[in-house]
PDB file of N, CA and C in Angstrom:
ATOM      1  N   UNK A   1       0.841  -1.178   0.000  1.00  0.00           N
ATOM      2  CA  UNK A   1       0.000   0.000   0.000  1.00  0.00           C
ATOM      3  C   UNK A   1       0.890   1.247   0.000  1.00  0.00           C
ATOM      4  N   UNK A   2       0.741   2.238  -0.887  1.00  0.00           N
ATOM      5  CA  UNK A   2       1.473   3.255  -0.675  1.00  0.00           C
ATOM      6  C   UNK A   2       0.593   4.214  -0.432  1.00  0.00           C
ATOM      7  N   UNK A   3       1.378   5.227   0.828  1.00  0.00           N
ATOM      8  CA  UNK A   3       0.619   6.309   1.170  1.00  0.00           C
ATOM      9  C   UNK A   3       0.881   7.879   0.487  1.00  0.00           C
ATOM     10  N   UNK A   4       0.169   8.438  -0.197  1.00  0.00           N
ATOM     11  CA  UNK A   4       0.271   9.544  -0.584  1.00  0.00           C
ATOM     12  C   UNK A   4       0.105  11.055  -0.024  1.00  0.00           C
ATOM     13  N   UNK A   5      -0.082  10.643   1.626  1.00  0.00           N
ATOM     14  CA  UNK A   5      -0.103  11.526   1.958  1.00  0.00           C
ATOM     15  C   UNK A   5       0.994  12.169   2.585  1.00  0.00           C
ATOM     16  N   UNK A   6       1.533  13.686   2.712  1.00  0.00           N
ATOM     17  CA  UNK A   6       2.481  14.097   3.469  1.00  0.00           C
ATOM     18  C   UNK A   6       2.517  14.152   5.008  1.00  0.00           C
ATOM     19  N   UNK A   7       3.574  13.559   5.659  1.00  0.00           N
ATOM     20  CA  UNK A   7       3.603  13.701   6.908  1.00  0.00           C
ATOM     21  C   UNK A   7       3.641  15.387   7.071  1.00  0.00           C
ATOM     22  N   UNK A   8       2.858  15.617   8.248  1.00  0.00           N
ATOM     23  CA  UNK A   8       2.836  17.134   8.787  1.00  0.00           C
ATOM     24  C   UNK A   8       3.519  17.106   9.920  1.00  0.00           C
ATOM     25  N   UNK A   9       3.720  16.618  10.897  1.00  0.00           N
ATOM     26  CA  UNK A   9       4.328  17.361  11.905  1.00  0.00           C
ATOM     27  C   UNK A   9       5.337  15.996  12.036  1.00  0.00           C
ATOM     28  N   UNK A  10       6.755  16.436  12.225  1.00  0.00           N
ATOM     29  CA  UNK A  10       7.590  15.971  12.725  1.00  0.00           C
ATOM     30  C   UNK A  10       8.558  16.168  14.001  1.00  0.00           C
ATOM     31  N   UNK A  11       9.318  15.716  14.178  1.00  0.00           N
ATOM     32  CA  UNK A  11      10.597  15.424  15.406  1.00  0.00           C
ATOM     33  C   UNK A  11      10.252  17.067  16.113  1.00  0.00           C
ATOM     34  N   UNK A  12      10.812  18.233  15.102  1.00  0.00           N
ATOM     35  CA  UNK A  12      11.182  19.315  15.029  1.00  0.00           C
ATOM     36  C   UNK A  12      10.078  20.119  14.999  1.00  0.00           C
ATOM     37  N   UNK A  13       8.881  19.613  14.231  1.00  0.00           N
ATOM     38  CA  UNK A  13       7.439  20.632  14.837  1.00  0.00           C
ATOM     39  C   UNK A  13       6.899  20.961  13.397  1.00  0.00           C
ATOM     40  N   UNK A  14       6.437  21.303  12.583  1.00  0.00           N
ATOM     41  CA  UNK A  14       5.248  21.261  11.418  1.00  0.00           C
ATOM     42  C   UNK A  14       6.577  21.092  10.339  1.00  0.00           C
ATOM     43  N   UNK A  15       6.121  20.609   9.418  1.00  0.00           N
ATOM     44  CA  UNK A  15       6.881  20.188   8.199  1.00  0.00           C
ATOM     45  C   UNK A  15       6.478  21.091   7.360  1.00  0.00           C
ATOM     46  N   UNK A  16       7.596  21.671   6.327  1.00  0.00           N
ATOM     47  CA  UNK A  16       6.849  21.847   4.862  1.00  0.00           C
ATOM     48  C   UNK A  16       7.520  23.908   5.049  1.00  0.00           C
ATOM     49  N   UNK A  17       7.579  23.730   4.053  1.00  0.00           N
ATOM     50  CA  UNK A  17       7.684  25.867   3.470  1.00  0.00           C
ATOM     51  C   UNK A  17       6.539  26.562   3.896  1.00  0.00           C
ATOM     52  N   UNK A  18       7.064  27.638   4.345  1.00  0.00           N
ATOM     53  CA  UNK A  18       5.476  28.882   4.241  1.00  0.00           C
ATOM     54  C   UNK A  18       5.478  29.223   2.951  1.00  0.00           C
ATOM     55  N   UNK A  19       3.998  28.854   3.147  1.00  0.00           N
ATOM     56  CA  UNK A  19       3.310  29.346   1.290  1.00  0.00           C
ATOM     57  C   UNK A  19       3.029  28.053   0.593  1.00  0.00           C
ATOM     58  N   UNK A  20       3.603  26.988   0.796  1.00  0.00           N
ATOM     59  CA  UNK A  20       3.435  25.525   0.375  1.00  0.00           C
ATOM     60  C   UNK A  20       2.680  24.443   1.481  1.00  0.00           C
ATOM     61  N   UNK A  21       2.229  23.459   0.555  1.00  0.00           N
ATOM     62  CA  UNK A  21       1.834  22.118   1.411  1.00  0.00           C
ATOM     63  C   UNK A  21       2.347  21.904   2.405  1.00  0.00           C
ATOM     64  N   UNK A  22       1.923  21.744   3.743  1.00  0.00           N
ATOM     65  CA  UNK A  22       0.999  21.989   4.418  1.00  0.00           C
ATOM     66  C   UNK A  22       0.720  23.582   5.238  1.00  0.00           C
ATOM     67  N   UNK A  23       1.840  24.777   4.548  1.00  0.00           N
ATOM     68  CA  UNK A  23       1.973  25.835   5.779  1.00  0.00           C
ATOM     69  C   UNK A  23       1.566  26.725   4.595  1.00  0.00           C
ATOM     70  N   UNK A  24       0.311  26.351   4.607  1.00  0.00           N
ATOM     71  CA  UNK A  24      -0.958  27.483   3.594  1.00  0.00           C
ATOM     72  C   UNK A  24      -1.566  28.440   5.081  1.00  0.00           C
ATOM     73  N   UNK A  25      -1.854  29.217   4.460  1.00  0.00           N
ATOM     74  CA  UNK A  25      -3.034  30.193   5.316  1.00  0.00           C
ATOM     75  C   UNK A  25      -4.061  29.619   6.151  1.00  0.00           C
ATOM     76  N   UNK A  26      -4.498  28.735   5.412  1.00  0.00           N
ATOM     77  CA  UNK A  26      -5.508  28.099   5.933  1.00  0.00           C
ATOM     78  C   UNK A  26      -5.134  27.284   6.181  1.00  0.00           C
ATOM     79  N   UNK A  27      -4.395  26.537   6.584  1.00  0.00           N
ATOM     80  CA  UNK A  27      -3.831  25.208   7.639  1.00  0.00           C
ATOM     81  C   UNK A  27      -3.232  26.232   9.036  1.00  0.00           C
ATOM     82  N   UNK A  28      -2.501  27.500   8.731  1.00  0.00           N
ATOM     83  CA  UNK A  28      -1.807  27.923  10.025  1.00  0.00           C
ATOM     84  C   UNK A  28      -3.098  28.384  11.056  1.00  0.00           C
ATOM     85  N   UNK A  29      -4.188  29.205  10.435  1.00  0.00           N
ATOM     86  CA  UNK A  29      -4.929  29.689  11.214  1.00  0.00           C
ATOM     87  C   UNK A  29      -6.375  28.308  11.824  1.00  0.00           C
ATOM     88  N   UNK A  30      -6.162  27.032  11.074  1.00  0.00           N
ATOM     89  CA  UNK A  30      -6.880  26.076  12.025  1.00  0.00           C
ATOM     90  C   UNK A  30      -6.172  25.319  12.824  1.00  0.00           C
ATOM     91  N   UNK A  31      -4.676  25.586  12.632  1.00  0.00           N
ATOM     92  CA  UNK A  31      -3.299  24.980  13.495  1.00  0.00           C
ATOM     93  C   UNK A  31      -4.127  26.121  14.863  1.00  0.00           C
ATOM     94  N   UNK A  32      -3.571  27.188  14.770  1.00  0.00           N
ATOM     95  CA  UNK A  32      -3.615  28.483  15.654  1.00  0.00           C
ATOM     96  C   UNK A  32      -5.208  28.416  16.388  1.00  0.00           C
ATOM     97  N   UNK A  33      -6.058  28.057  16.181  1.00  0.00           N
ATOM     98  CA  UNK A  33      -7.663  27.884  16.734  1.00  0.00           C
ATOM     99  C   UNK A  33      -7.575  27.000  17.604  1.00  0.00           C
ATOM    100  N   UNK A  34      -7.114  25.521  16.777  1.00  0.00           N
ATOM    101  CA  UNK A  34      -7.294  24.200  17.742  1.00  0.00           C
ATOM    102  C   UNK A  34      -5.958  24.742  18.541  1.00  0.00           C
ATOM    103  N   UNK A  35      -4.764  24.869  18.324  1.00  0.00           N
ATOM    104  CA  UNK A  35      -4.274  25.613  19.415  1.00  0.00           C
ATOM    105  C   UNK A  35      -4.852  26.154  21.207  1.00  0.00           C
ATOM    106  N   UNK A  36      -5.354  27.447  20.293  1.00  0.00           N
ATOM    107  CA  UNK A  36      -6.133  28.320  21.227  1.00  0.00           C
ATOM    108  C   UNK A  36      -7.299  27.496  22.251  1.00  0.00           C
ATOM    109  N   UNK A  37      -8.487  26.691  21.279  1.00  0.00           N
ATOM    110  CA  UNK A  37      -9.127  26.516  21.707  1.00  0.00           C
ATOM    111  C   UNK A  37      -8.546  25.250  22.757  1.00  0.00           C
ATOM    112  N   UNK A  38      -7.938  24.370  22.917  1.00  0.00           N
ATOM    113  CA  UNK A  38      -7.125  23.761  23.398  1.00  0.00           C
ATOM    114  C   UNK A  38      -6.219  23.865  24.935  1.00  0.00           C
ATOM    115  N   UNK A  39      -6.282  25.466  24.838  1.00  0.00           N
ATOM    116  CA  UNK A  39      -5.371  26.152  26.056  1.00  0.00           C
ATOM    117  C   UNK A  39      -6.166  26.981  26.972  1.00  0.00           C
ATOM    118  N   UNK A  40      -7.445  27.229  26.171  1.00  0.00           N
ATOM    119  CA  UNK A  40      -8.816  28.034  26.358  1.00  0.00           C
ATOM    120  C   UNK A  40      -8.956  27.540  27.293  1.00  0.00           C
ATOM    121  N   UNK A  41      -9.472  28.315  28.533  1.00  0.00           N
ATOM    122  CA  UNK A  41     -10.406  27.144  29.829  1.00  0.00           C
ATOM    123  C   UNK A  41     -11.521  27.046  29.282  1.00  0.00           C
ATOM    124  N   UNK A  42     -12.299  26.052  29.250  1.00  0.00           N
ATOM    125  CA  UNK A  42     -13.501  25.237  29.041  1.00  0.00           C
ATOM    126  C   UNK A  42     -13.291  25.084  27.163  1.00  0.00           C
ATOM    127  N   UNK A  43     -12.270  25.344  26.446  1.00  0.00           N
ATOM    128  CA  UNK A  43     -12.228  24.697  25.049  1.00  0.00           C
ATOM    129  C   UNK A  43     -13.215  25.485  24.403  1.00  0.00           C
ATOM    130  N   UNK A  44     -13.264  26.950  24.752  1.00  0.00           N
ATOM    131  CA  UNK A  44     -13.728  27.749  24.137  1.00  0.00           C
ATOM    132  C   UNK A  44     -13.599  28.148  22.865  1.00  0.00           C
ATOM    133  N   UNK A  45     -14.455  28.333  21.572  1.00  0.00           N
ATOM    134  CA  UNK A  45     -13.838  28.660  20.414  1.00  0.00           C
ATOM    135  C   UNK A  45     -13.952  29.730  20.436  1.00  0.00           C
ATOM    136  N   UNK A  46     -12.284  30.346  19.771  1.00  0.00           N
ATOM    137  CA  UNK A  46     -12.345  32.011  19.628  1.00  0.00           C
ATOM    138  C   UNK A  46     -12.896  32.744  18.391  1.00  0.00           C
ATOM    139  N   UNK A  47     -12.719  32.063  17.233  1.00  0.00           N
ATOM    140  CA  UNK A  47     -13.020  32.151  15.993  1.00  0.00           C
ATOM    141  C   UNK A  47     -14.385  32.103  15.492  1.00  0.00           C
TER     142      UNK A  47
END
């Protein structure tokens, strides 16, 4: 079976270029939410 998908986070902490697969705009700011919401008391969403 081969997998085609890219590993995202490794050893060192998110994989990949800003501006490319996976460190698009829209991957950093649902990185940055589940983040937040995560550290939030009661897992509040900020967004």
């Amino acid at each position: 079976m081969i997998d085609n998908k890219k590993k995202v986070f490794g050893t060192d902490g998110i994989r990949g270029k800003v501006g490319e697969y996976p460190m698009t705009v829209d991957f950093t700011m649902r990185l940055a939410s589940a983040i937040a919401s995560t550290l939030t008391p009661n897992g509040e969403q900020l967004l």
